[in-house]
N, C-alpha and C. Protein backbone atom coordinates (compact mmCIF):
# COMPACT_ATOMS: atom_id res chain seq x y z
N UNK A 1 84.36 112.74 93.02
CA UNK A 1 84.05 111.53 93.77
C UNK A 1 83.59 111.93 95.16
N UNK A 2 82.74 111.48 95.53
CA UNK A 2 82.27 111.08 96.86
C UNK A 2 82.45 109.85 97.85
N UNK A 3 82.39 110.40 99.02
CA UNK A 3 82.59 109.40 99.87
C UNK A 3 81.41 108.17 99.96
N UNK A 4 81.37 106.95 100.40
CA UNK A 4 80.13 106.20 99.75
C UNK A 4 79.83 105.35 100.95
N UNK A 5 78.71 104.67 101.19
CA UNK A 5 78.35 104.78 102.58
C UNK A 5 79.37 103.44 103.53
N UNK A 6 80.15 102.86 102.53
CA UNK A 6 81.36 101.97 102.87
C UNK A 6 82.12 102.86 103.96
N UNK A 7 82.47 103.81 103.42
CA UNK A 7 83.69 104.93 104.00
C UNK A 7 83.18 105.68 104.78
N UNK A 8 81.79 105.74 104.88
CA UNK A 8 81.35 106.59 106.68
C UNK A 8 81.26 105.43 107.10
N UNK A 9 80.69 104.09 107.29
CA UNK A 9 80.72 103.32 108.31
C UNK A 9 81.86 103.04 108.99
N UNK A 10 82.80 102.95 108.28
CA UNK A 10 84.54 102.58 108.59
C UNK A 10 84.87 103.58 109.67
N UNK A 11 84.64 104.71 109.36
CA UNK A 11 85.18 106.02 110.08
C UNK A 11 84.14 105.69 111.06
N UNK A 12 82.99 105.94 111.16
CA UNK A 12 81.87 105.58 112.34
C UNK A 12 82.63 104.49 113.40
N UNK A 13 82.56 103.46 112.67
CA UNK A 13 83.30 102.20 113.98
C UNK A 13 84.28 102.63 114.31
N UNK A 14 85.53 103.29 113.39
CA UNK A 14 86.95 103.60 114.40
C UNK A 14 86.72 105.11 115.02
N UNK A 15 85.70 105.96 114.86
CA UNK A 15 85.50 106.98 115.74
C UNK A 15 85.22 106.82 116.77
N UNK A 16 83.92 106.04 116.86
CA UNK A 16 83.04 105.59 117.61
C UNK A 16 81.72 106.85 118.03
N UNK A 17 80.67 107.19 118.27
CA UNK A 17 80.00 108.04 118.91
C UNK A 17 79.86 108.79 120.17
N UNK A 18 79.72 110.09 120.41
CA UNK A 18 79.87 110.86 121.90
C UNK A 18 78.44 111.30 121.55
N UNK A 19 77.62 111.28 122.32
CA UNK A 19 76.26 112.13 121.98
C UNK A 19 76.15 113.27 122.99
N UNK A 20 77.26 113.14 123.97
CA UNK A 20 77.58 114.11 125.03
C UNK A 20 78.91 114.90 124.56
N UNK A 21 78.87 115.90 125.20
CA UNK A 21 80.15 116.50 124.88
C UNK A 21 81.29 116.49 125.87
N UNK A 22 82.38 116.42 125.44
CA UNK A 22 83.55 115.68 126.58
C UNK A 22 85.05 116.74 125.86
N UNK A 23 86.02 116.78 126.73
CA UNK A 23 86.84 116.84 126.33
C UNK A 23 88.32 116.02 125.65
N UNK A 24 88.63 116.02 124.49
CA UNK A 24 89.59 115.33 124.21
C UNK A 24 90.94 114.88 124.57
N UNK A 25 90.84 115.27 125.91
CA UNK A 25 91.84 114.78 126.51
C UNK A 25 93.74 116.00 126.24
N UNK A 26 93.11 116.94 125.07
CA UNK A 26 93.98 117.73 124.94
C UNK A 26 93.08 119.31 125.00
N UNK A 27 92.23 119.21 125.58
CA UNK A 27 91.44 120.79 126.19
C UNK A 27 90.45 120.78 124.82
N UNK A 28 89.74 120.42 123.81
CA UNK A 28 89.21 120.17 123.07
C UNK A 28 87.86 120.12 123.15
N UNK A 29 86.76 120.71 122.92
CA UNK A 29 85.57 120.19 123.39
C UNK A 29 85.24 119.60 121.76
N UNK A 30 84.74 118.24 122.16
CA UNK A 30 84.21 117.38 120.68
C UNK A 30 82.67 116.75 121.35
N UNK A 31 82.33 116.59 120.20
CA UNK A 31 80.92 115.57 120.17
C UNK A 31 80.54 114.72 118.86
N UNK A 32 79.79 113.86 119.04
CA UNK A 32 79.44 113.13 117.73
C UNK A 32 80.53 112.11 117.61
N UNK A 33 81.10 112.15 116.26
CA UNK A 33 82.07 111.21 115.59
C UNK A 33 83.29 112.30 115.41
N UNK A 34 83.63 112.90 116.71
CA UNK A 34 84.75 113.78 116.43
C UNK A 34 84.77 115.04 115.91
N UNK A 35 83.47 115.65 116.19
CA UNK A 35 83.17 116.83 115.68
C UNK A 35 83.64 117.67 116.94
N UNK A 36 84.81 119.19 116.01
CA UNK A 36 84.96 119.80 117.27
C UNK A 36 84.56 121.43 116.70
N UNK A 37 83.57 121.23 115.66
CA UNK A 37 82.89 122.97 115.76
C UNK A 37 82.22 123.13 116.58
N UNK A 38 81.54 124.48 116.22
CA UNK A 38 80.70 125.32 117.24
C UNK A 38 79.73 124.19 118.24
N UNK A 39 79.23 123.00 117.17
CA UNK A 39 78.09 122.90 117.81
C UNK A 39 78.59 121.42 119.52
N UNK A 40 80.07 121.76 119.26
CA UNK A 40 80.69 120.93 120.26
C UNK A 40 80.62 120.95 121.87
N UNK A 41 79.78 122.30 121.67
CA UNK A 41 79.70 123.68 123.25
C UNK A 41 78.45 123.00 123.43
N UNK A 42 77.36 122.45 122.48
CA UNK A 42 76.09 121.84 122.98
C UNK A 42 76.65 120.47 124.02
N UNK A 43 75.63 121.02 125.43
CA UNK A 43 75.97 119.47 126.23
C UNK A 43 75.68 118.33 125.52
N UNK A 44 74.50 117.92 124.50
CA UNK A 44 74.53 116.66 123.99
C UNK A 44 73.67 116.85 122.90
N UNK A 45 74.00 115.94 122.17
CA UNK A 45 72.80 115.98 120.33
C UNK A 45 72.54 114.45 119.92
N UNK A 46 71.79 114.28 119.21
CA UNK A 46 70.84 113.50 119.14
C UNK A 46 72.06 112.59 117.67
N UNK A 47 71.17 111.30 117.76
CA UNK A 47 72.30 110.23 116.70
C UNK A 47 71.84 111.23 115.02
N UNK A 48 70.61 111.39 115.27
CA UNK A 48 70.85 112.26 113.87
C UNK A 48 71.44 113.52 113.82
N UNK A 49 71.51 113.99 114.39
CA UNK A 49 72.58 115.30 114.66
C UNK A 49 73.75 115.10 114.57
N UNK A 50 74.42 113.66 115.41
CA UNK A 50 75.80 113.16 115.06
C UNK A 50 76.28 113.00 113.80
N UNK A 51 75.46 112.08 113.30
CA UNK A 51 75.46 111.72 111.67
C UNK A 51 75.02 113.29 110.91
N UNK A 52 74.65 113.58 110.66
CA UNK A 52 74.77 114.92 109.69
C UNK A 52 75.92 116.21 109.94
N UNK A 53 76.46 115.61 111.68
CA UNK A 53 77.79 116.41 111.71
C UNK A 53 79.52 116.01 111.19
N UNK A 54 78.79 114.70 111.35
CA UNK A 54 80.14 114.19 110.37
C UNK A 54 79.85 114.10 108.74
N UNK A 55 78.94 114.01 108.37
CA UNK A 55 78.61 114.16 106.35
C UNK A 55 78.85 115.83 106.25
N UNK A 56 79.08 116.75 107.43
CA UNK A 56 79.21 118.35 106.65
C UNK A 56 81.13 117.96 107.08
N UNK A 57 81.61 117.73 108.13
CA UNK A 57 82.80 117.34 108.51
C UNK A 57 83.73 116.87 107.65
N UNK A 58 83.31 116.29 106.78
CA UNK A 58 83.47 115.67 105.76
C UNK A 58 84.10 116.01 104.48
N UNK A 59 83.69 116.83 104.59
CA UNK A 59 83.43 118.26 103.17
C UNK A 59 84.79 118.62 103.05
N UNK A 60 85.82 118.94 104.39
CA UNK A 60 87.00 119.31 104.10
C UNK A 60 88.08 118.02 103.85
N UNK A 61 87.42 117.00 104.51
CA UNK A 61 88.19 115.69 103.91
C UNK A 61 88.72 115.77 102.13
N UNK A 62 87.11 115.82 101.90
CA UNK A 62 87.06 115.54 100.57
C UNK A 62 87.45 116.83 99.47
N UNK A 63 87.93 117.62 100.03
CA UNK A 63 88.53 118.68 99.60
C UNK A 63 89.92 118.24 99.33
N UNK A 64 90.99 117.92 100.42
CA UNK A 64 92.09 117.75 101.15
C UNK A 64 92.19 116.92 100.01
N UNK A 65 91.94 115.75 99.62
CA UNK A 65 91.45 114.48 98.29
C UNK A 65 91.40 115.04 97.12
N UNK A 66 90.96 115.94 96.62
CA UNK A 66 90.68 116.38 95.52
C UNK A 66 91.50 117.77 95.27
N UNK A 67 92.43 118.21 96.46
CA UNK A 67 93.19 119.49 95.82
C UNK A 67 94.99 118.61 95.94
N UNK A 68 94.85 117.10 96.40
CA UNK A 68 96.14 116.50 96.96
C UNK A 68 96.30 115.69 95.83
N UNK A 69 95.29 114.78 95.35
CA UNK A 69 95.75 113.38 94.53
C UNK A 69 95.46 113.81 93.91
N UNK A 70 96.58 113.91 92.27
CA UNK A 70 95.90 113.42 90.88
C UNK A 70 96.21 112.46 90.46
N UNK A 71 96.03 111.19 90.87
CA UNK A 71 96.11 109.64 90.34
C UNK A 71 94.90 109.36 90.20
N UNK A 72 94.52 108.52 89.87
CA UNK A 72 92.98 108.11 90.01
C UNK A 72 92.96 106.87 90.78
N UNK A 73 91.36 107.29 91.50
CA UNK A 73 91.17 106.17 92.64
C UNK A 73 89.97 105.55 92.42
N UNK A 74 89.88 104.52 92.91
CA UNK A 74 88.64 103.29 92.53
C UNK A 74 87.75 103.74 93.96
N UNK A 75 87.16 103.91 93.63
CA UNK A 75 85.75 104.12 95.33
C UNK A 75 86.28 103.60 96.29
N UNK A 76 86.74 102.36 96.79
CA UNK A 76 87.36 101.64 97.82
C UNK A 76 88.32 102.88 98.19
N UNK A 77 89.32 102.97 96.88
CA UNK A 77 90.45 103.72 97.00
C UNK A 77 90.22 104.66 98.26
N UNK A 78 89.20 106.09 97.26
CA UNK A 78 88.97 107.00 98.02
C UNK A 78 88.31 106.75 99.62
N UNK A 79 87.50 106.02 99.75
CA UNK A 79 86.48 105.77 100.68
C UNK A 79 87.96 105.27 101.95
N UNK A 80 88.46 104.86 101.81
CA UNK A 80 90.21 104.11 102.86
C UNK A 80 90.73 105.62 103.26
N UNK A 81 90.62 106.32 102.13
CA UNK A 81 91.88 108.01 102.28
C UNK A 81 90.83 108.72 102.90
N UNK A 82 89.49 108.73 102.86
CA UNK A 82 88.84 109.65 103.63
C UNK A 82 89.17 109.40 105.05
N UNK A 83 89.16 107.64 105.19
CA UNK A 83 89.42 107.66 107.01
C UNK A 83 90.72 108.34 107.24
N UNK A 84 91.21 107.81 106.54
CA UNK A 84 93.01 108.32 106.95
C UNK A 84 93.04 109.75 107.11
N UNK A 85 92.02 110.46 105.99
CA UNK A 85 92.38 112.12 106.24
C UNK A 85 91.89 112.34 107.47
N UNK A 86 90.71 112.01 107.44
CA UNK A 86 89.90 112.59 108.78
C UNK A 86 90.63 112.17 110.07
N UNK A 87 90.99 111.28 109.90
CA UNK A 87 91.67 110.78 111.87
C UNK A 87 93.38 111.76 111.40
N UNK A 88 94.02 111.40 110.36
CA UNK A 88 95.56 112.18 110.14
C UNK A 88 95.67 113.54 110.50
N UNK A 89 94.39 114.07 109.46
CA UNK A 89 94.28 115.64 109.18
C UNK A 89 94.74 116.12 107.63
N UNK A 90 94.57 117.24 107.58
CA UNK A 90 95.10 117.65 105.92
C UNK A 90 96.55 117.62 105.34
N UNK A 91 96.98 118.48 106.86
CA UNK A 91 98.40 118.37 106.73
C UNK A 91 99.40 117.52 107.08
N UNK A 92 99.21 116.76 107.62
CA UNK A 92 99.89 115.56 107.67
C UNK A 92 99.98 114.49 106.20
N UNK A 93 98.81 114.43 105.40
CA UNK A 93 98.42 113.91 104.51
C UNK A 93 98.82 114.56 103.45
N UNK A 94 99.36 115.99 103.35
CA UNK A 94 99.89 116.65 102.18
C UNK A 94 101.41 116.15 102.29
N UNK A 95 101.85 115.94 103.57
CA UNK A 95 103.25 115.86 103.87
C UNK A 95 103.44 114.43 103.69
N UNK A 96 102.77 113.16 103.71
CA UNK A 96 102.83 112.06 103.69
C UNK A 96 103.63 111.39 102.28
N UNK A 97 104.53 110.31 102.69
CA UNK A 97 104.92 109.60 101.46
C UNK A 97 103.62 108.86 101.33
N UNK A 98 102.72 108.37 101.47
CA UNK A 98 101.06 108.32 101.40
C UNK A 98 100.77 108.88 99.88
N UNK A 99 100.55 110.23 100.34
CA UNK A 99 100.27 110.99 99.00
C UNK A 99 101.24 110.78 97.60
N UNK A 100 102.74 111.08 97.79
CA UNK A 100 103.38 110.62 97.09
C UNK A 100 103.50 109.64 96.07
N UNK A 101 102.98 108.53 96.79
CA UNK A 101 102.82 107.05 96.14
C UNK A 101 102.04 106.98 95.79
N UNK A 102 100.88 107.74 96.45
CA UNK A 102 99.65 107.81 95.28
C UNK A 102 99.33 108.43 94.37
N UNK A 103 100.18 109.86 94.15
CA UNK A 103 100.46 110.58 92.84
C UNK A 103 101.58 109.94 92.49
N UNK A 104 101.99 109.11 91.96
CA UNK A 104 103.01 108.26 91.47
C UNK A 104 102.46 107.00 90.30
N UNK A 105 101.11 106.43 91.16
CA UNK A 105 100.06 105.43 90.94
C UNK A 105 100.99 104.46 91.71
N UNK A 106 102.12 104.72 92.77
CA UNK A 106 102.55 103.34 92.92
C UNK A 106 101.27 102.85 93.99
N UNK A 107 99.79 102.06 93.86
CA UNK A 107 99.00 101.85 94.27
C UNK A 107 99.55 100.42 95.18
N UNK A 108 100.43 99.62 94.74
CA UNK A 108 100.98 98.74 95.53
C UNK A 108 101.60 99.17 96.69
N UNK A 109 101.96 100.33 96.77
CA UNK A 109 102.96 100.65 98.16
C UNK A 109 101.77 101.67 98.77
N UNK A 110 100.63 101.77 98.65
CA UNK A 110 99.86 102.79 99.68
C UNK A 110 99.39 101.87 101.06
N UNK A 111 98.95 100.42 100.67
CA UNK A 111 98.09 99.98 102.31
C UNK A 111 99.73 99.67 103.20
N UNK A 112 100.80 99.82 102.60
CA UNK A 112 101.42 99.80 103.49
C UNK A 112 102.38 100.70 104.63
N UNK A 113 101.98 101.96 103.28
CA UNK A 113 102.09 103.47 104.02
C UNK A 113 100.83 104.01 104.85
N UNK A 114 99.40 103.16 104.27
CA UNK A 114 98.52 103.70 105.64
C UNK A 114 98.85 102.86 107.00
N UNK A 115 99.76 101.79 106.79
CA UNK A 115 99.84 101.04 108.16
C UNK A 115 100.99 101.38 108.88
N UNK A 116 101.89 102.37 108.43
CA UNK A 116 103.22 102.86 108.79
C UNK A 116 102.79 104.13 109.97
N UNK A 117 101.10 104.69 110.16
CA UNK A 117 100.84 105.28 110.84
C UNK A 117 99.79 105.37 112.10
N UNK A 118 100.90 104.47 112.35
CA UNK A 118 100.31 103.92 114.43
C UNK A 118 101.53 103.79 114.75
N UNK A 119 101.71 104.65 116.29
CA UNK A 119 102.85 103.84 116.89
C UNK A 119 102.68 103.16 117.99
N UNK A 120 103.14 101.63 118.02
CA UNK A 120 103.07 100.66 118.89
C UNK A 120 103.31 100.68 120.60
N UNK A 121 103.96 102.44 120.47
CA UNK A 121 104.87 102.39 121.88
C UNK A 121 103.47 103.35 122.65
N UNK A 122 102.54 103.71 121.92
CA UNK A 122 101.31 104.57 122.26
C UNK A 122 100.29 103.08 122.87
N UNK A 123 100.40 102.58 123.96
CA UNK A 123 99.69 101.45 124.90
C UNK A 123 98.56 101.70 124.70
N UNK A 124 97.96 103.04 124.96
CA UNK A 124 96.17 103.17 125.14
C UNK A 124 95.94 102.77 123.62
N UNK A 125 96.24 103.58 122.72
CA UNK A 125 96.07 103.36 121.51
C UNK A 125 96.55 102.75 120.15
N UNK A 126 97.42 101.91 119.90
CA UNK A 126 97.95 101.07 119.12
C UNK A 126 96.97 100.16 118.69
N UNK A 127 96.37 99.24 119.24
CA UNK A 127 95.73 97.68 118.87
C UNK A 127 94.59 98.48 118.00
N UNK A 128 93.58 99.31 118.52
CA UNK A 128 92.76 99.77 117.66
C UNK A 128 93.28 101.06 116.62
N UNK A 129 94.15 101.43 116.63
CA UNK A 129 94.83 102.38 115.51
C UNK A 129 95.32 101.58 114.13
N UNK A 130 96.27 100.15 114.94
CA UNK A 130 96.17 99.68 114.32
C UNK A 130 95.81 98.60 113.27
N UNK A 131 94.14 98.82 114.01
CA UNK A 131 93.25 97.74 113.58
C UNK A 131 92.35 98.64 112.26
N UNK A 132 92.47 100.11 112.36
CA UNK A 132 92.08 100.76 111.68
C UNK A 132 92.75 101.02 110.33
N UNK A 133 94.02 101.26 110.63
CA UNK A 133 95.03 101.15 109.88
C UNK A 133 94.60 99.83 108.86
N UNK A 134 94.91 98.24 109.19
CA UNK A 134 94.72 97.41 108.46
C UNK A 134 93.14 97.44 107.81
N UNK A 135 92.29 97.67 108.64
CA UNK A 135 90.93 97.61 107.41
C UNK A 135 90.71 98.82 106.82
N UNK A 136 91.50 100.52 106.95
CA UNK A 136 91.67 101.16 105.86
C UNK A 136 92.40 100.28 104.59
N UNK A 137 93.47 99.68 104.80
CA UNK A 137 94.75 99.09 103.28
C UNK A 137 93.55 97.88 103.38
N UNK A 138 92.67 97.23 103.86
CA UNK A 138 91.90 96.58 103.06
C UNK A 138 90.99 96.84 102.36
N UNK A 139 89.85 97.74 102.71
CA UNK A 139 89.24 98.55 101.63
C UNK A 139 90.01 99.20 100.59
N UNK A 140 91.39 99.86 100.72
CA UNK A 140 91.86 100.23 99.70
C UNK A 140 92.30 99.44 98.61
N UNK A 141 92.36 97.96 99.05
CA UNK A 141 92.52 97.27 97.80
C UNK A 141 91.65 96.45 97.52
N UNK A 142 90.14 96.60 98.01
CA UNK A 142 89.49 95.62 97.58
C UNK A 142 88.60 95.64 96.53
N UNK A 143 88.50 96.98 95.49
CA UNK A 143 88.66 97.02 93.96
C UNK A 143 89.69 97.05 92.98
N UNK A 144 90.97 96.40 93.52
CA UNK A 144 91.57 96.56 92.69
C UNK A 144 92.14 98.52 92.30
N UNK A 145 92.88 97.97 90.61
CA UNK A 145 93.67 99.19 90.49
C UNK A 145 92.55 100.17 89.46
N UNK A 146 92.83 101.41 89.70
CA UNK A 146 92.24 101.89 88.51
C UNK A 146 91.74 101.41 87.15
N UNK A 147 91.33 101.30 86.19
CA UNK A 147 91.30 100.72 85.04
C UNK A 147 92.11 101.98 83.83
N UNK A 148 92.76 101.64 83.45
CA UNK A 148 93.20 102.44 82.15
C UNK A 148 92.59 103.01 81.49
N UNK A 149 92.46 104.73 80.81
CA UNK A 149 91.93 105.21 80.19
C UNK A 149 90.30 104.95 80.10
């Protein structure tokens, strides 16, 4: 499975774009939609440069997805867990009751384990974490469950 152009826009709006390069506030140099490889040292890159740095960025998302879950996921499904990996990370997401419930198929208890990760007492960032949070668990259920066999 692939990510589908539902699940980069999602990540796009809660990333948002840097076409300059800045630091993340934790000594980090990033650019784009959160890109912090090599090409992060460039003072600035172009919107198509952004966008083709997050579709290679990507690549380890969808790794992280495919060596973590064996439940099966409906496109929505996956396209919700890509945001979550990419803003969480791998390892957080291996460690997650997240994953758990979703190798379980308990598919009813996942939008409420992606919303269990914002904390409210974080002022700068809560309202949009957890605005991200809720329209990840809405894409994740808005095909429904797997279909059987």
């Amino acid at each position: 499975m692939k990510i589908s152009k539902d699940g980069v826009e999602l990540i796009k709006r809660f990333e948002g774009c840097f076409l300059h390069c800045y630091d993340d506030g934790k000594g980090v140099r990033t650019i784009g939609y959160g890109h912090t490889g090599p090409k992060a040292s460039l003072p600035f890159i172009t919107q198509e440069m952004a966008d083709q740095l997050l579709l290679e960025d990507l690549a380890w998302v969808e790794l992280v997805l495919v060596n973590n879950v064996a439940a099966p996921l409906t496109q929505s499904m996956y396209d919700a867990l890509c945001s979550f990996v990419f803003w969480a990370g791998g390892t957080n997401f291996r460690n997650s009751t997240l994953r758990k419930v979703l190798n379980a198929q308990e598919y009813e208890k996942a939008p409420g384990e992606l919303c269990r990760w914002y904390n409210p007492k974080e002022q700068q960032l809560h309202l949009g974490l957890l605005r991200r949070r809720v329209a990840e668990a809405e894409l994740f259920l808005r095909d429904g469950w797997p279909k059987e066999g």
